[in-house]
N, C-alpha and C. Protein backbone atom coordinates (compact mmCIF):
# COMPACT_ATOMS: atom_id res chain seq x y z
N UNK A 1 206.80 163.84 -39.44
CA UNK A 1 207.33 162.49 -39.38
C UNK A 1 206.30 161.63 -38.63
N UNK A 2 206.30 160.49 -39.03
CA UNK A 2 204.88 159.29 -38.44
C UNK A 2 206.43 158.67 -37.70
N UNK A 3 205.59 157.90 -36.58
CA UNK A 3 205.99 157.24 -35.76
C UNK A 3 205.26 155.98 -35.48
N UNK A 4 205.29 154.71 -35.54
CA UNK A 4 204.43 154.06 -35.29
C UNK A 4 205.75 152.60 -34.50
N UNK A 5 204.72 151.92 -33.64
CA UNK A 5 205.00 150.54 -33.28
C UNK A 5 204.67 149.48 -33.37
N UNK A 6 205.56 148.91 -33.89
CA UNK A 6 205.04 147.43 -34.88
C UNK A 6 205.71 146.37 -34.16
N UNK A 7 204.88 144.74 -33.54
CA UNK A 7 206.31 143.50 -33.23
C UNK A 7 205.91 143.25 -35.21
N UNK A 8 206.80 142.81 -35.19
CA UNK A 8 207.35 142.03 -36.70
C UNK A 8 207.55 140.54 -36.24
N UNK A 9 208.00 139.75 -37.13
CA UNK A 9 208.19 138.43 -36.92
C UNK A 9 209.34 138.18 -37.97
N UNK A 10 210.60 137.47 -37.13
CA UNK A 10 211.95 137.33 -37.81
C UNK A 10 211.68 136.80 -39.04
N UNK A 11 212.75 137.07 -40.06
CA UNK A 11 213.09 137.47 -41.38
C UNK A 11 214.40 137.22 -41.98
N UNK A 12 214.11 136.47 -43.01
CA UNK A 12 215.25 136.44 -43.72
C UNK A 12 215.97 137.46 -45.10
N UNK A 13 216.94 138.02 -45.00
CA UNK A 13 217.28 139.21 -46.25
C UNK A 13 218.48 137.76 -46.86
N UNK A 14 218.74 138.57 -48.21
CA UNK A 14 219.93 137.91 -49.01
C UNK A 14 220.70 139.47 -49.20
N UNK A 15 221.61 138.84 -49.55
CA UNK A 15 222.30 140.66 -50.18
C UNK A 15 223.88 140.38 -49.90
N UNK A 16 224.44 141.36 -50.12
CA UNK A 16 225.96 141.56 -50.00
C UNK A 16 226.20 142.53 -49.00
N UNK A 17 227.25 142.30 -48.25
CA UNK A 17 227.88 143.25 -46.84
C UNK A 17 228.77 144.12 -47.51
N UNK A 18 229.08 145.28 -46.41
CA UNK A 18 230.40 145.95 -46.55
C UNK A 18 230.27 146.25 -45.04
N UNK A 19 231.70 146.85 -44.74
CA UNK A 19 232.31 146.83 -43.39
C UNK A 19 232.37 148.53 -43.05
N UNK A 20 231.00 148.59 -42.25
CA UNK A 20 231.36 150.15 -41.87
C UNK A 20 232.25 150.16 -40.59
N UNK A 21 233.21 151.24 -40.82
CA UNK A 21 234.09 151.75 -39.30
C UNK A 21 234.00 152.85 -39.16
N UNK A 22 233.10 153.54 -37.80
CA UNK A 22 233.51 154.47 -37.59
C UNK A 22 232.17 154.94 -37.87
N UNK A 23 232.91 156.53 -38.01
CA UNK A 23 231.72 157.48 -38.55
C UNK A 23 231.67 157.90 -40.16
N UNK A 24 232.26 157.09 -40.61
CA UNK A 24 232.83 157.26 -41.91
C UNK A 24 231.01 156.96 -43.04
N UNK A 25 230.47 157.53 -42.76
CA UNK A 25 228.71 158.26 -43.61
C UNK A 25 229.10 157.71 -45.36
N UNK A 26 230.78 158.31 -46.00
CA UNK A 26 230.66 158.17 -47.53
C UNK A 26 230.21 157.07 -47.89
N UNK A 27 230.85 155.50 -46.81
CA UNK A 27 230.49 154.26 -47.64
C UNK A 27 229.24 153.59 -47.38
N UNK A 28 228.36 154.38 -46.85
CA UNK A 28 227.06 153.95 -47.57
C UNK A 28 226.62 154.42 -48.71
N UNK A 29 226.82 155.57 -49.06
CA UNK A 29 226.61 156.25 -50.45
C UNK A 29 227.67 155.75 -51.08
N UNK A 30 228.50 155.56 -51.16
CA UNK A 30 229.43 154.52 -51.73
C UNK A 30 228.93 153.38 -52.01
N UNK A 31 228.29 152.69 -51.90
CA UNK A 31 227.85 151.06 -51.87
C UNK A 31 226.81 151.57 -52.34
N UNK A 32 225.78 151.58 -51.81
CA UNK A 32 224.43 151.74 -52.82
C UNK A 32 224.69 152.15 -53.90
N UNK A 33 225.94 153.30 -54.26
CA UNK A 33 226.14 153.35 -55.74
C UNK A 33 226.96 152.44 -56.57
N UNK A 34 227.95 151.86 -55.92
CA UNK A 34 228.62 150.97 -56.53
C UNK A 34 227.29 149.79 -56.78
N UNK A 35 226.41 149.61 -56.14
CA UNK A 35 225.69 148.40 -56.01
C UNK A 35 224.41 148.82 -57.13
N UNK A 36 224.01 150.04 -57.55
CA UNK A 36 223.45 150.20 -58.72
C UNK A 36 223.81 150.17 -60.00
N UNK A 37 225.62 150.38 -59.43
CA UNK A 37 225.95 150.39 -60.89
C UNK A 37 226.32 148.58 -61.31
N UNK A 38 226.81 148.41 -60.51
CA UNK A 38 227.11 146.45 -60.95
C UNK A 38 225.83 145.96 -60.83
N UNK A 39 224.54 146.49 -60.93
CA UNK A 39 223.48 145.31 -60.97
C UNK A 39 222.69 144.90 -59.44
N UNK A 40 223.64 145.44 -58.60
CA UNK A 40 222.62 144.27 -57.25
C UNK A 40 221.58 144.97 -56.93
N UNK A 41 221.15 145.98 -56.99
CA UNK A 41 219.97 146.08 -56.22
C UNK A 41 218.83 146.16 -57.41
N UNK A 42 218.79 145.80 -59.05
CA UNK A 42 217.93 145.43 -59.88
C UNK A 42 217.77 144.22 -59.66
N UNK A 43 218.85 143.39 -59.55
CA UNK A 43 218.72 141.78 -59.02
C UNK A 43 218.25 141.28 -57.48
N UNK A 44 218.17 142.42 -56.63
CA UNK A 44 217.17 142.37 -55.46
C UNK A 44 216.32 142.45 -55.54
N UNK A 45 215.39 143.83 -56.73
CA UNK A 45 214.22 144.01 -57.08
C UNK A 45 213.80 142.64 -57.23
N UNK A 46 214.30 141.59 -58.56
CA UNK A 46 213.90 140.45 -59.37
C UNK A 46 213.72 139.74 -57.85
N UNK A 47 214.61 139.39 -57.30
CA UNK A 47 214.28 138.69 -56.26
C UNK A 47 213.08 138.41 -55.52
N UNK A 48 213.22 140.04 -54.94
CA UNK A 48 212.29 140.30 -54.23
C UNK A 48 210.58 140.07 -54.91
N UNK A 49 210.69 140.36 -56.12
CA UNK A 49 209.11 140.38 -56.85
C UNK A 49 208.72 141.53 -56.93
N UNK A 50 207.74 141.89 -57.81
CA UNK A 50 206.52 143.16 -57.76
C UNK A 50 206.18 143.30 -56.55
N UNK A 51 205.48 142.45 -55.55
CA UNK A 51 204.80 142.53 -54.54
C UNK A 51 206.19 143.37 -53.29
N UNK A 52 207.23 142.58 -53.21
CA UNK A 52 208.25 143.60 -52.25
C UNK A 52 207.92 142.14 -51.33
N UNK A 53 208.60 142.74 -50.37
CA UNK A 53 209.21 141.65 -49.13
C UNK A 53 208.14 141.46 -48.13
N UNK A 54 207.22 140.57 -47.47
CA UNK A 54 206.18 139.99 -46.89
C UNK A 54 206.47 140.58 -45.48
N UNK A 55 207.37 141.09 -44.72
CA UNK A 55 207.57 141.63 -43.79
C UNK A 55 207.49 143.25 -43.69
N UNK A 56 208.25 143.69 -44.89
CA UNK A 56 208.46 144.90 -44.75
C UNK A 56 208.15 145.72 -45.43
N UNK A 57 207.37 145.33 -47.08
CA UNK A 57 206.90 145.55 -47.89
C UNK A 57 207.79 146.69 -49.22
N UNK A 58 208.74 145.95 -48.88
CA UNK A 58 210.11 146.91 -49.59
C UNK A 58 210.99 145.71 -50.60
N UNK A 59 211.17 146.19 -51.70
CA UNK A 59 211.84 145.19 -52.61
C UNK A 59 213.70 145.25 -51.87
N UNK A 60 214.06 146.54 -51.48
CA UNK A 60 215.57 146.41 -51.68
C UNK A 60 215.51 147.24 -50.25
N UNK A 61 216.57 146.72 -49.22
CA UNK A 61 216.47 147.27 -47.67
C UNK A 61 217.83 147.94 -47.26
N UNK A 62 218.13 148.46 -46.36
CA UNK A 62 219.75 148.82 -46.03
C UNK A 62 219.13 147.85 -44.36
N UNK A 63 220.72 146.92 -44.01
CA UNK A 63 220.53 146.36 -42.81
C UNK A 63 221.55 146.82 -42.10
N UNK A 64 221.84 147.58 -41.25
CA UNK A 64 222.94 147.74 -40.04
C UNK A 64 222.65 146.67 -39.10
N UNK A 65 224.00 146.23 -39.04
CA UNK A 65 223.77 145.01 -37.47
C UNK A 65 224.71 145.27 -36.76
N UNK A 66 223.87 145.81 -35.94
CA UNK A 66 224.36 146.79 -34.57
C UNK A 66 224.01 145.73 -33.42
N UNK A 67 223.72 144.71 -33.76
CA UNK A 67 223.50 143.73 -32.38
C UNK A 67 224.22 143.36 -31.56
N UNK A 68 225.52 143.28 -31.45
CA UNK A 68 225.90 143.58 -30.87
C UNK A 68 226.49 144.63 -29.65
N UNK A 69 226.31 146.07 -30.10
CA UNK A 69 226.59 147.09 -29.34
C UNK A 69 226.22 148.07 -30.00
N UNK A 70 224.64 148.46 -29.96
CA UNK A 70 224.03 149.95 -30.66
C UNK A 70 224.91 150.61 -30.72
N UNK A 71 225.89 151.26 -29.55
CA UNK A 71 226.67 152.10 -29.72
C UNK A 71 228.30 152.40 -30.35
N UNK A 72 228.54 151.14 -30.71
CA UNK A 72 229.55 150.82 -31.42
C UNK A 72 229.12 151.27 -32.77
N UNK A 73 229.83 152.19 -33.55
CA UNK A 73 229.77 152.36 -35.08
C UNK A 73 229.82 151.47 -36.00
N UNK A 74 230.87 150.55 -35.88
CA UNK A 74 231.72 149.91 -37.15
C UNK A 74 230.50 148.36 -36.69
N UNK A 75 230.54 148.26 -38.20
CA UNK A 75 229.07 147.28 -38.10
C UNK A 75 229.16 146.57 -39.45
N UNK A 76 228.84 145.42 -39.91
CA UNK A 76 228.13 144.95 -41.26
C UNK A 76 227.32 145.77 -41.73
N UNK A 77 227.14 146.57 -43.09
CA UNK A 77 226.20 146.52 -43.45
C UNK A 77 225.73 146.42 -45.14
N UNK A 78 224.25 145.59 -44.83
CA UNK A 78 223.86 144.32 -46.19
C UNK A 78 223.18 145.40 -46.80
N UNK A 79 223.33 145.44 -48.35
CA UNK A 79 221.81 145.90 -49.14
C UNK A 79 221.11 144.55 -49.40
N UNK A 80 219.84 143.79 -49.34
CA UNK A 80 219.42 143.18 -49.49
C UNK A 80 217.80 143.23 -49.94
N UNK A 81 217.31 141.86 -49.53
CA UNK A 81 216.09 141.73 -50.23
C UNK A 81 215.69 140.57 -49.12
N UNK A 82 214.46 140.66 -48.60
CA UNK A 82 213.71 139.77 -47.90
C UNK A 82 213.86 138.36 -49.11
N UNK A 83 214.31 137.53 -48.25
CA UNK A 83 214.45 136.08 -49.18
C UNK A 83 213.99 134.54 -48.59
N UNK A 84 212.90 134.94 -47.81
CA UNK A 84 211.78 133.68 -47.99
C UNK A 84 212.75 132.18 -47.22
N UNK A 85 212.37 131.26 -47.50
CA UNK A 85 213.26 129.89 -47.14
C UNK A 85 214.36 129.25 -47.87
N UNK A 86 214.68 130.24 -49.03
CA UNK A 86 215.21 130.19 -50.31
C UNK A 86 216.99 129.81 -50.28
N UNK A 87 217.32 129.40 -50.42
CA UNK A 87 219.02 129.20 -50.02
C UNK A 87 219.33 130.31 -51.19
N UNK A 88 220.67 131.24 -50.55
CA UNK A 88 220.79 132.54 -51.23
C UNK A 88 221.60 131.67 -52.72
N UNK A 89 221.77 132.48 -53.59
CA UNK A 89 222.58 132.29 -54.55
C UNK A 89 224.51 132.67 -54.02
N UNK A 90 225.12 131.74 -54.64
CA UNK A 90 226.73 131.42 -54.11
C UNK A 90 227.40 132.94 -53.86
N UNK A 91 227.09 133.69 -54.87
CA UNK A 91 227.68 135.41 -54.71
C UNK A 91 226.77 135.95 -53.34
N UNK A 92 225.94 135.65 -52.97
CA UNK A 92 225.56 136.14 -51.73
C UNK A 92 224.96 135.94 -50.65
N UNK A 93 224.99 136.38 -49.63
CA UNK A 93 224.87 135.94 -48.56
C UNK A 93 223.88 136.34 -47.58
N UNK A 94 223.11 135.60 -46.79
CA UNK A 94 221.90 135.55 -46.19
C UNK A 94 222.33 136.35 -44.78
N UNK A 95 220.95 137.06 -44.17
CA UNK A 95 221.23 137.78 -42.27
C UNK A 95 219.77 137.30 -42.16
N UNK A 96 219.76 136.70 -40.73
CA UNK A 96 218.20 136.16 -39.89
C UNK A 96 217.81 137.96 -39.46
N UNK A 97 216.98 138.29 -39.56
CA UNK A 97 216.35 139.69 -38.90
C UNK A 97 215.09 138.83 -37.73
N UNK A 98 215.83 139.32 -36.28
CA UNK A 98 215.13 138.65 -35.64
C UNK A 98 213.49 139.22 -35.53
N UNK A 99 212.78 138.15 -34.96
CA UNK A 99 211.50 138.66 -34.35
C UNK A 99 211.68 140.26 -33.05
N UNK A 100 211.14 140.81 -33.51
CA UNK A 100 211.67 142.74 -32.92
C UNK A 100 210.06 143.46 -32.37
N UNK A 101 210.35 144.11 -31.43
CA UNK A 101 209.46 144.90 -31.72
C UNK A 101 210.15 146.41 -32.31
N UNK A 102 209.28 147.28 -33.12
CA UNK A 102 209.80 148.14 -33.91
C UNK A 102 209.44 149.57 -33.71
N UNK A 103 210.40 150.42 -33.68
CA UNK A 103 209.78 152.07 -34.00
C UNK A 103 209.70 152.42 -35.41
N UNK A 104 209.07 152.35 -36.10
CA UNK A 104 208.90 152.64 -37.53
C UNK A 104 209.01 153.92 -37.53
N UNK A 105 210.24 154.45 -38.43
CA UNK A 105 210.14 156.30 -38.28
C UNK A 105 210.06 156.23 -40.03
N UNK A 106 208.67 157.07 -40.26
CA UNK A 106 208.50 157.38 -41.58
C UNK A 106 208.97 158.79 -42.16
N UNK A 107 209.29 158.39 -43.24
CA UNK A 107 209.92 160.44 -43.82
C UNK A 107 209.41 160.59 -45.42
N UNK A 108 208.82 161.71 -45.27
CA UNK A 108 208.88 161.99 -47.10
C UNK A 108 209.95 162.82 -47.15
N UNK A 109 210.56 162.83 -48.46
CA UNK A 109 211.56 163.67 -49.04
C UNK A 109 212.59 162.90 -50.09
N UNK A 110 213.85 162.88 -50.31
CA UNK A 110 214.43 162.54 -51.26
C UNK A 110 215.39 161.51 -50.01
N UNK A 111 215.58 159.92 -50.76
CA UNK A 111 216.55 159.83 -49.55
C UNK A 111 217.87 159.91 -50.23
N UNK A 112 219.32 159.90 -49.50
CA UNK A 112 219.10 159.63 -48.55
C UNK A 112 219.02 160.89 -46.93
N UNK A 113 218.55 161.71 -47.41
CA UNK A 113 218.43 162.94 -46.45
C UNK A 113 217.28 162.71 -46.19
N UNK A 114 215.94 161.99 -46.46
CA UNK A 114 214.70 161.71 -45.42
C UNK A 114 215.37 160.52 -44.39
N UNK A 115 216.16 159.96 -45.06
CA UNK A 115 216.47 158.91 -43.59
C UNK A 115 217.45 159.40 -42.55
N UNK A 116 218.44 160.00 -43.38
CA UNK A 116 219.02 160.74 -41.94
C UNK A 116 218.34 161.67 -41.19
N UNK A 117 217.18 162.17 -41.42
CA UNK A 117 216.79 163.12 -40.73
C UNK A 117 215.84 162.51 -40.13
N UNK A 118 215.35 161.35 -40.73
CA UNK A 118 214.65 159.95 -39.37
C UNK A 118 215.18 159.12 -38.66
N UNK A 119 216.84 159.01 -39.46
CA UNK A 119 216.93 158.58 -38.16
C UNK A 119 217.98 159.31 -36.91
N UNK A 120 217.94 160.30 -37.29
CA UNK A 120 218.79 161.54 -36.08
C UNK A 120 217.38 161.70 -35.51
N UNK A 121 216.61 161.99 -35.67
CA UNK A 121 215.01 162.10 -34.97
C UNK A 121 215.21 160.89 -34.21
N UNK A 122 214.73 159.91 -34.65
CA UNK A 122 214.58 158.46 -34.02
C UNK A 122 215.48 158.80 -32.77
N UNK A 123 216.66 158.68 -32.84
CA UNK A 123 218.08 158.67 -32.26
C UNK A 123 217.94 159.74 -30.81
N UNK A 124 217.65 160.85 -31.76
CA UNK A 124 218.41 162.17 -30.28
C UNK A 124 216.96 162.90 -30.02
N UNK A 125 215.83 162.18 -30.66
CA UNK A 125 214.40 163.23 -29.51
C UNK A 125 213.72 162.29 -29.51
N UNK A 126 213.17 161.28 -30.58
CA UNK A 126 212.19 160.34 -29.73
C UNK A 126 212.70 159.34 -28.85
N UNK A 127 213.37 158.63 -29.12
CA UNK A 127 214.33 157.69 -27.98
C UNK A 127 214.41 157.94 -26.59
N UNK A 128 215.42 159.02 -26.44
CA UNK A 128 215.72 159.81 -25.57
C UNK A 128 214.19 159.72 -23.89
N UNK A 129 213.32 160.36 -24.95
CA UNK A 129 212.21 160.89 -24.38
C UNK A 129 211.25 159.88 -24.52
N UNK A 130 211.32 158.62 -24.79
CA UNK A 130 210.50 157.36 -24.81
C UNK A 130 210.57 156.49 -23.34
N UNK A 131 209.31 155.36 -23.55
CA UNK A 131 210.11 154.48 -22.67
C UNK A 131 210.42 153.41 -22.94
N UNK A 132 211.51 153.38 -24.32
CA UNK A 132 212.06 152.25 -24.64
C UNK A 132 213.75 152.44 -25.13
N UNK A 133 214.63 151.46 -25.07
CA UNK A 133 215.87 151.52 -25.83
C UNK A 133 216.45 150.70 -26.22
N UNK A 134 217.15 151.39 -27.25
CA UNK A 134 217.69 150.40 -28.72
C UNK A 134 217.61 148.97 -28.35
N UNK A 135 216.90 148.00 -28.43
CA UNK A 135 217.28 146.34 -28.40
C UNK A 135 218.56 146.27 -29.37
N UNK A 136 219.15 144.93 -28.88
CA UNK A 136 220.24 144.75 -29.43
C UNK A 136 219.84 144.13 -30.77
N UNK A 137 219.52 144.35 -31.86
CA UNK A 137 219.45 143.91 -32.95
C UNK A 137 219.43 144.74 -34.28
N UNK A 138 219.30 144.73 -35.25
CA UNK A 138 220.04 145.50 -36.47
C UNK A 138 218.65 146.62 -36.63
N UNK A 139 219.30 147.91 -37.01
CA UNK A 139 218.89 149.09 -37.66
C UNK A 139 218.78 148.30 -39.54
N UNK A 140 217.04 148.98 -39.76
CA UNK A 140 216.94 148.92 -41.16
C UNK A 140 216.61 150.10 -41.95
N UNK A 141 216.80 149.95 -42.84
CA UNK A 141 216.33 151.33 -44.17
C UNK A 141 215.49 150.50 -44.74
N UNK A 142 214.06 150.94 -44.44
CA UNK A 142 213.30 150.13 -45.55
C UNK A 142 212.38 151.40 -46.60
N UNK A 143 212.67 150.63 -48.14
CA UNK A 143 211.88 152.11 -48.88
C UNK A 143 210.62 150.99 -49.72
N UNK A 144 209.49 151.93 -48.92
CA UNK A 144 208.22 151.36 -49.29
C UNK A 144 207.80 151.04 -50.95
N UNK A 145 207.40 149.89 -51.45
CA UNK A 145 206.95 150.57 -53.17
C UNK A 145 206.14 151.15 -53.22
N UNK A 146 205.09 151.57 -52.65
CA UNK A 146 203.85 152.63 -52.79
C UNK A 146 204.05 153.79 -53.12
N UNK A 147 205.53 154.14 -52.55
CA UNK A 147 205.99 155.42 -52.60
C UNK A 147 207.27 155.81 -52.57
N UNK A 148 207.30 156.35 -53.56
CA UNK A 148 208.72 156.41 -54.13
C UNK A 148 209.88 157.32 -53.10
N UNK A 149 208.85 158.64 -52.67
CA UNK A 149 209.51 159.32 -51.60
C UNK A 149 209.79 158.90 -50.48
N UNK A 150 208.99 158.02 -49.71
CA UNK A 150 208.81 157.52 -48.44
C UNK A 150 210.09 156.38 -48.04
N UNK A 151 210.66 156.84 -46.94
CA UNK A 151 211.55 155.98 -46.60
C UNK A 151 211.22 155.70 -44.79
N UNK A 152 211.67 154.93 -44.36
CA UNK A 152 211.42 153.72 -42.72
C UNK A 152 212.69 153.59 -42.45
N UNK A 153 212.86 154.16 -41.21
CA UNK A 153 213.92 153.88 -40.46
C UNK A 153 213.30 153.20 -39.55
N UNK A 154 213.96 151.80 -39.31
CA UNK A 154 213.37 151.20 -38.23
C UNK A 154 213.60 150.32 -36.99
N UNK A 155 213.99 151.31 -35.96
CA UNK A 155 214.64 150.61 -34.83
C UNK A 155 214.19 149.64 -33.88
N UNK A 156 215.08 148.57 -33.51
CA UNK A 156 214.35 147.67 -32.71
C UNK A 156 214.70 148.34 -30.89
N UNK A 157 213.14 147.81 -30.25
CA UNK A 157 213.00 148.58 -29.63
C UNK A 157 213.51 146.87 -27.90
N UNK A 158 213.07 147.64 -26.97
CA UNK A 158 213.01 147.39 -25.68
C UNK A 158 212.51 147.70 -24.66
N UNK A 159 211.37 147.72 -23.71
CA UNK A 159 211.37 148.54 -22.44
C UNK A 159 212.14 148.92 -21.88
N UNK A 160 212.43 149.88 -21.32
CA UNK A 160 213.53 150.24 -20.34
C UNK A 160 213.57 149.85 -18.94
């Protein structure tokens, strides 16, 4: 697993929410599939462009917004698409991704089992044993286009 630290500079996604509670894992695999099968995340691709999103370099993202309380479960969370100054279209709805500094946790494998296993890494050994913790702002899934395997878990960080 690569590890790297990046500041980024705040960001705008478009996309559609659902309401996680809990520890309840199915409805993200739930949603990304419901959301392939009705169309949204081909219509994120279009969005987004060939090139992918100017921040993150990913056409279609998963956003947890945990900004409020990292440790609180139940959270928004958007599939989206980096969306520029663009006013979203009426079916969906825009999140600011603030200016962050970042732990970029990279994984090859199939997701979504390269991201859980980056981000339980991220979470319970590099964190832990860092000297930084969770800033209050949203957890992303970003999947690179270069590579189809490669997925970014990417937490915003803090000094301690």
């Amino acid at each position: 697993m690569e590890v790297r630290i990046q500041r980024k500079p705040s960001f705008l996604v478009t996309g559609k929410k659902c309401w996680v509670s809990g520890q309840d894992t199915e409805i993200f695999g739930d949603f990304w599939e419901e959301s392939h099968k009705n169309g949204l995340v081909q219509r994120l691709k279009e969005m987004a462009g060939k090139q992918g999103g100017t921040v993150t370099g990913s056409q279609v993202l998963g956003v947890s917004c945990v900004e409020k309380d990292p440790a609180c479960r139940a959270f928004d969370f958007f599939i989206a698409a980096e969306a520029g100054d663009s006013l979203p279209p009426q079916d969906l709805e825009s999140y600011a991704v603030p200016e962050c500094l970042w732990a970029i946790f990279s994984n090859r494998g199939e997701p979504p089992r390269a991201l859980v296993e980056a981000e339980m890494y991220a979470m319970l050994e590099w964190l832990p044993a860092s000297p930084y913790r969770h800033a209050h702002g949203p957890e992303l899934e970003v999947y690179p286009l270069e590579d189809s395997r490669r997925v970014e878990f990417w937490l915003p960080l803090e000094v301690k």
